[in-house]
Protein backbone atom coordinates (compact mmCIF):
# COMPACT_ATOMS: atom_id res chain seq x y z
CA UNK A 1 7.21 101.36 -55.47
CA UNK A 2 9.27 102.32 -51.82
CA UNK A 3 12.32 101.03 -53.74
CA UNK A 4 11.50 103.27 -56.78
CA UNK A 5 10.86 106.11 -54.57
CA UNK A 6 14.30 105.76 -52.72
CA UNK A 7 16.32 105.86 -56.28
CA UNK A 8 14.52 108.85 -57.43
CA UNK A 9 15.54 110.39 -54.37
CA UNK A 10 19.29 109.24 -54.07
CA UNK A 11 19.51 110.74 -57.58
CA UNK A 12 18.05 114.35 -56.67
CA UNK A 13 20.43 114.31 -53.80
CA UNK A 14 23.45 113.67 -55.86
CA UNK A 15 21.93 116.61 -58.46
CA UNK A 16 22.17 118.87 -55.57
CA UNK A 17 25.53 118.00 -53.94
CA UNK A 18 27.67 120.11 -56.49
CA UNK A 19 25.66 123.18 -55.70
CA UNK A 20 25.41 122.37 -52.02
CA UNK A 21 29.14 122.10 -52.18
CA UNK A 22 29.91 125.40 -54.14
CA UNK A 23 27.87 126.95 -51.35
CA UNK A 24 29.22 126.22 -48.29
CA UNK A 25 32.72 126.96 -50.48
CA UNK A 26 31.41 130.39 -50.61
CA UNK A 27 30.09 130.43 -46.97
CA UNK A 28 33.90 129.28 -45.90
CA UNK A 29 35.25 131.86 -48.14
CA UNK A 30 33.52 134.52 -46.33
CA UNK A 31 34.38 132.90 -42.82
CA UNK A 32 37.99 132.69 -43.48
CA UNK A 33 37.28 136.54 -44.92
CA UNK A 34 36.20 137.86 -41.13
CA UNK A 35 38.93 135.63 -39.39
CA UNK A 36 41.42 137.26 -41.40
CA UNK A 37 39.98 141.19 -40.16
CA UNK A 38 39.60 140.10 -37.32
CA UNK A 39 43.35 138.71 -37.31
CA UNK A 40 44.17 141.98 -38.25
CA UNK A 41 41.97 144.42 -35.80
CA UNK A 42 43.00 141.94 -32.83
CA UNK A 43 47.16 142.72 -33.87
CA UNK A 44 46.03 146.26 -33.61
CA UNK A 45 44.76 146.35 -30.28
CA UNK A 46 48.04 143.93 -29.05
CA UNK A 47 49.67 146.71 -30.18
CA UNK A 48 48.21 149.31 -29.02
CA UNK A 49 47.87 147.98 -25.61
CA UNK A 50 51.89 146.76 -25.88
CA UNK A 51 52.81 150.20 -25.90
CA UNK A 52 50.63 150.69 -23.00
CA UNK A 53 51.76 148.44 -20.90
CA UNK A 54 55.90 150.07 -21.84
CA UNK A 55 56.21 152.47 -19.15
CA UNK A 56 54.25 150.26 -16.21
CA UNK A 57 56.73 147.12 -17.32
CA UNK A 58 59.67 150.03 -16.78
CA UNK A 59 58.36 151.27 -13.46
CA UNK A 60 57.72 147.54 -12.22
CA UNK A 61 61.67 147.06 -13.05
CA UNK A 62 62.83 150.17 -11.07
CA UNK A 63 61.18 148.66 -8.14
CA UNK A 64 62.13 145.42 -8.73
CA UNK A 65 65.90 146.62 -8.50
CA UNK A 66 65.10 147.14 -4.53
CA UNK A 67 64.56 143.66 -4.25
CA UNK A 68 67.81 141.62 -3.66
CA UNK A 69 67.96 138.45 -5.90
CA UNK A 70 64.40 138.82 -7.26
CA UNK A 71 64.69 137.39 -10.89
CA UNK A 72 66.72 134.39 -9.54
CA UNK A 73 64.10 133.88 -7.25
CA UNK A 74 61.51 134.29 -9.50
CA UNK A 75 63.05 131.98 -11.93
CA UNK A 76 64.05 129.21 -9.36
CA UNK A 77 60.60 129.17 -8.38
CA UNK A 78 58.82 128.59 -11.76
CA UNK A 79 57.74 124.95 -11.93
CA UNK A 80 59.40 124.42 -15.59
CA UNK A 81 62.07 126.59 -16.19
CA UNK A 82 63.83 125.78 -12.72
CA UNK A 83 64.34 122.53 -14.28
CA UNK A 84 67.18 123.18 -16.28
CA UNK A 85 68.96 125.10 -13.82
CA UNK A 86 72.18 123.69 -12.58
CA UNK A 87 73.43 125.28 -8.82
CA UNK A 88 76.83 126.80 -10.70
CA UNK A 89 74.26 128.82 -12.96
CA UNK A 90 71.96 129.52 -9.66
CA UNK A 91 75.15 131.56 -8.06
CA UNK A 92 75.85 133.08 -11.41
CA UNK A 93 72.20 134.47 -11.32
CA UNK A 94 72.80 136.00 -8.55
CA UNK A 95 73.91 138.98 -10.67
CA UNK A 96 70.76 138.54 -12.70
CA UNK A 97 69.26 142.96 -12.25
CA UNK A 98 66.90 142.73 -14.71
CA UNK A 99 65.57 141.06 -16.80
CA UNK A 100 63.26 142.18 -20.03
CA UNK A 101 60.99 141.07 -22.68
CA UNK A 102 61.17 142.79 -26.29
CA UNK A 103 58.41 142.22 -29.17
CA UNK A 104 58.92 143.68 -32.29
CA UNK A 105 56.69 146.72 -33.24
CA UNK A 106 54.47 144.54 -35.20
CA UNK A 107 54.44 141.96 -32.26
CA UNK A 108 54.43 139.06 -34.46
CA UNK A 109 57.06 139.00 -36.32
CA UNK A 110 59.16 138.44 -33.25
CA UNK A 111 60.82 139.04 -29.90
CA UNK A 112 63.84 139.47 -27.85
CA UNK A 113 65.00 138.24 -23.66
CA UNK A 114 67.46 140.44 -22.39
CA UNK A 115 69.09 139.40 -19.41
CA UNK A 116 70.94 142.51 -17.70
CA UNK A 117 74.03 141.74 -14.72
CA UNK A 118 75.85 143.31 -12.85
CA UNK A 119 79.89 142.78 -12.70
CA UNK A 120 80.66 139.08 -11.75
CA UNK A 121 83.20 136.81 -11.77
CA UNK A 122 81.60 134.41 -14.82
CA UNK A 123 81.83 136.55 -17.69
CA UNK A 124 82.43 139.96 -19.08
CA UNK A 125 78.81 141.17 -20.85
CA UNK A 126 76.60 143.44 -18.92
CA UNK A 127 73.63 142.30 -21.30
CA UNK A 128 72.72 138.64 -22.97
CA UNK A 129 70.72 139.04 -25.69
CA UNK A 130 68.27 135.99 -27.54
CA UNK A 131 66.60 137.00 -29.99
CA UNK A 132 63.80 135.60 -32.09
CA UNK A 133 62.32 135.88 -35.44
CA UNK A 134 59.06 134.42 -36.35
CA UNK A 135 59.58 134.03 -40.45
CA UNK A 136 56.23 136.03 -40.89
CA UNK A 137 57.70 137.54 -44.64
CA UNK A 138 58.00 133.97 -45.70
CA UNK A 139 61.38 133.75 -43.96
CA UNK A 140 62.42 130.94 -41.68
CA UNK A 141 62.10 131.34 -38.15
CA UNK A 142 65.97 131.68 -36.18
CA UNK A 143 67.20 133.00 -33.40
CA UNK A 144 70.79 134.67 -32.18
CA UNK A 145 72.32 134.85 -29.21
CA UNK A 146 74.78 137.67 -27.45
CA UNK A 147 78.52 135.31 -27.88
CA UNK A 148 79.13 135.17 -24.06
CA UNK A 149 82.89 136.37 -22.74
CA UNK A 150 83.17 133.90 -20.20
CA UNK A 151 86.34 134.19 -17.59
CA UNK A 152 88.99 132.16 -17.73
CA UNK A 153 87.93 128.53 -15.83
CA UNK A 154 84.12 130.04 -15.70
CA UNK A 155 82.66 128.54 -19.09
CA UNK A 156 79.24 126.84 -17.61
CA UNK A 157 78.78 125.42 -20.84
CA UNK A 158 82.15 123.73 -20.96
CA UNK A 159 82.29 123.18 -16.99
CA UNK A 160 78.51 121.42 -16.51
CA UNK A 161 77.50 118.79 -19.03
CA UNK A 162 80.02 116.74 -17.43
CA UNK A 163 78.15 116.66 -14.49
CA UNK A 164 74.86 116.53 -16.12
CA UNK A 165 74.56 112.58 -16.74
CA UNK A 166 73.96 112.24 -12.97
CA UNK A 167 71.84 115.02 -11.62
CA UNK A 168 68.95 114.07 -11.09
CA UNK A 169 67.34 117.34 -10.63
CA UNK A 170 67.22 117.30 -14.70
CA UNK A 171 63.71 115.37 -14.38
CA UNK A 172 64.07 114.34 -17.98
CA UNK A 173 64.92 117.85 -19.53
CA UNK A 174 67.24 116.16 -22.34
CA UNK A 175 70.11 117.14 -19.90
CA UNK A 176 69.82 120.71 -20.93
CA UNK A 177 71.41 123.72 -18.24
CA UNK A 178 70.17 127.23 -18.39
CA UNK A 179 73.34 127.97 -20.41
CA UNK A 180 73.03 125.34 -22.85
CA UNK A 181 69.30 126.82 -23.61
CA UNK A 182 70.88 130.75 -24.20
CA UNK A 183 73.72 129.61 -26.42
CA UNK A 184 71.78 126.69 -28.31
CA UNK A 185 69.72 128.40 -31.72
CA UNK A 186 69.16 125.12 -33.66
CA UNK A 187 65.34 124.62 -33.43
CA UNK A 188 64.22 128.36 -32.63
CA UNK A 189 60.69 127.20 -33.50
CA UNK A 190 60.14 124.80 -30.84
CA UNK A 191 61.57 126.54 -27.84
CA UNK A 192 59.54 125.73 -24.64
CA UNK A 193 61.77 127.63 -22.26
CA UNK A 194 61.75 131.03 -24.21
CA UNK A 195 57.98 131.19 -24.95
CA UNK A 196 57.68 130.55 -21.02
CA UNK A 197 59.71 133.47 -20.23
CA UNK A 198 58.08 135.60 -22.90
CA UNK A 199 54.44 134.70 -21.55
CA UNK A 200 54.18 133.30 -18.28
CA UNK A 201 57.10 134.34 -16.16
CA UNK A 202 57.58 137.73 -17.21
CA UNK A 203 54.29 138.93 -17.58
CA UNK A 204 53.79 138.15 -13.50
CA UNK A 205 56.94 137.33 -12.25
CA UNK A 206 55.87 138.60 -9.12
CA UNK A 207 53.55 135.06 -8.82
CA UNK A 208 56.61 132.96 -9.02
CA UNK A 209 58.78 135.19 -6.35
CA UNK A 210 56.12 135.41 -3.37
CA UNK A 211 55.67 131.13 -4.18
CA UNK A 212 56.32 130.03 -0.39
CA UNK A 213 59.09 127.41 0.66
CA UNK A 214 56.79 124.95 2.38
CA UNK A 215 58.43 122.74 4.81
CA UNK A 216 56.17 119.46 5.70
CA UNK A 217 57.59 117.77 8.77
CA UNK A 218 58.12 113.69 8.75
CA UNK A 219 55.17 112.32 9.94
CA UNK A 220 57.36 109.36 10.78
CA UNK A 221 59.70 111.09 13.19
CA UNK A 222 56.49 112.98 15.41
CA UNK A 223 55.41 109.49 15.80
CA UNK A 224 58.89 107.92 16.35
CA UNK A 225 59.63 110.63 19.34
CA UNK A 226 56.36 110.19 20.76
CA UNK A 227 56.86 106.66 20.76
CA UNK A 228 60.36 106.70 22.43
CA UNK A 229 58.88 109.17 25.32
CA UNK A 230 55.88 106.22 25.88
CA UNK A 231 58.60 103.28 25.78
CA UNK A 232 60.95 105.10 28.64
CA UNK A 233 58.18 105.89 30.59
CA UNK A 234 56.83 102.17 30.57
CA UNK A 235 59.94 101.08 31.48
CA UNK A 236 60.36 103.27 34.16
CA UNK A 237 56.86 101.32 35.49
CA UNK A 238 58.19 97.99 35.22
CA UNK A 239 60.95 98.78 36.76
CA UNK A 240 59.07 100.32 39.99
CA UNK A 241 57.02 96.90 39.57
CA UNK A 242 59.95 94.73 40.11
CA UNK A 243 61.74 96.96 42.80
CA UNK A 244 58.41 96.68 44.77
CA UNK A 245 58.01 92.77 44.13
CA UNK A 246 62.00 92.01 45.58
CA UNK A 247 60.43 94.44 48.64
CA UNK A 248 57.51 92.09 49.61
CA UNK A 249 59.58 89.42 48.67
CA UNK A 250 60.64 87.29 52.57
């Protein structure tokens, strides 16, 4: 009878799986239905609040420009993209100004970095541009970058990977320089350093430039003094010890 029971069961539970199925179909259906509106009303109020935050990103610049050296700063400081900076590109940032983030109107179709310097002695632009676009019409996503007009004998892209091999301040970057990144447009999709300039460092670069230079003194060499002051002062005992034993001495 229990076995009986358990068939008849099994076979209303298989009657019911189609429809069971067809609803929760419709139930994702509608899900995916409010994702997408809310997909949409959330890209509104990016936008919206984009151009909001225009003129304050503007201001924070013209301040900025008081502040000697303050995107290289900012930039040397940040934990990952400091990694693929080589000390040739660290003087030529020197002449970093400014330094801006671009999206597109509709914010997801894409972005541009503009790096703005003033006259040095690496190359000729005033502005690098790299831009990227996100393939949202079905297009693939690329990226461009402003052809740089290095000086003569001041091509960093030419000049470092020779010395690349042994730095070992790469820390496993794929031996890539700051350079390299800018000029390189062959995987646009799966670029780490851009997307960190985009959202980390230049929505608070400020966070990166006031990050303090610690300096942690050698425990070692505290000990080490302290320990050569106690050794010269013990033998300056035994010392007085002998002298007064060759006194009493007959």
């Amino acid at each position: 009878m229990a076995s009986t029971a358990k068939k008849a069961k099994k076979t209303d539970t298989l009657e019911e799986e189609p429809e069971a199925l067809e609803a929760v179909d419709t139930c994702q259906n509608e899900i995916d239905a409010l994702n997408e509106q809310a997909s949409e009303e959330i890209l509104k109020v990016e936008q919206k609040y984009n151009e909001l935050r225009k003129p304050y990103y503007r201001k924070r610049n013209e301040f900025i420009k008081r502040i000697p050296s303050f995107w290289m700063t900012a930039i040397m400081n940040h934990p990952q993209i400091s990694g693929i900076l080589e000390e040739e590109e660290e003087d030529c940032l020197q002449f970093l100004e400014k330094l801006e983030v671009e999206e597109f109107e509709d914010i997801k179709s894409g972005y541009r970095i503009l790096f703005h310097f003033e006259e040095n002695p690496f190359f000729e632009n005033t502005v690098l541009t790299k831009e990227f676009k996100l393939g949202s019409n079905g297009e693939s996503p690329s990226s461009t970058s402003t052809p740089i007009k290095w000086k003569p004998d001041h091509d960093l892209t030419k000049v470092l990977p020779k010395k690349v091999a042994n730095n070992r301040r790469k820390r496993g970057l794929e031996n890539r320089t700051f350079f390299d990144w800018f000029t390189d447009n062959n995987d646009p999709i799966n670029d780490d350093i851009a997307e960190l300039i985009k959202d980390d460092l230049w929505p608070n670069p400020l966070q990166y430039y006031l990050v303090p230079d610690i300096e942690v003194e050698p425990e070692d060499d505290e000990d080490g003094d302290g320990g050569e002051e106690f050794g010269e002062e013990g033998d300056e005992e035994e010392v007085d010890e002998v002298e007064d034993e060759e006194e009493k001495a007959p």
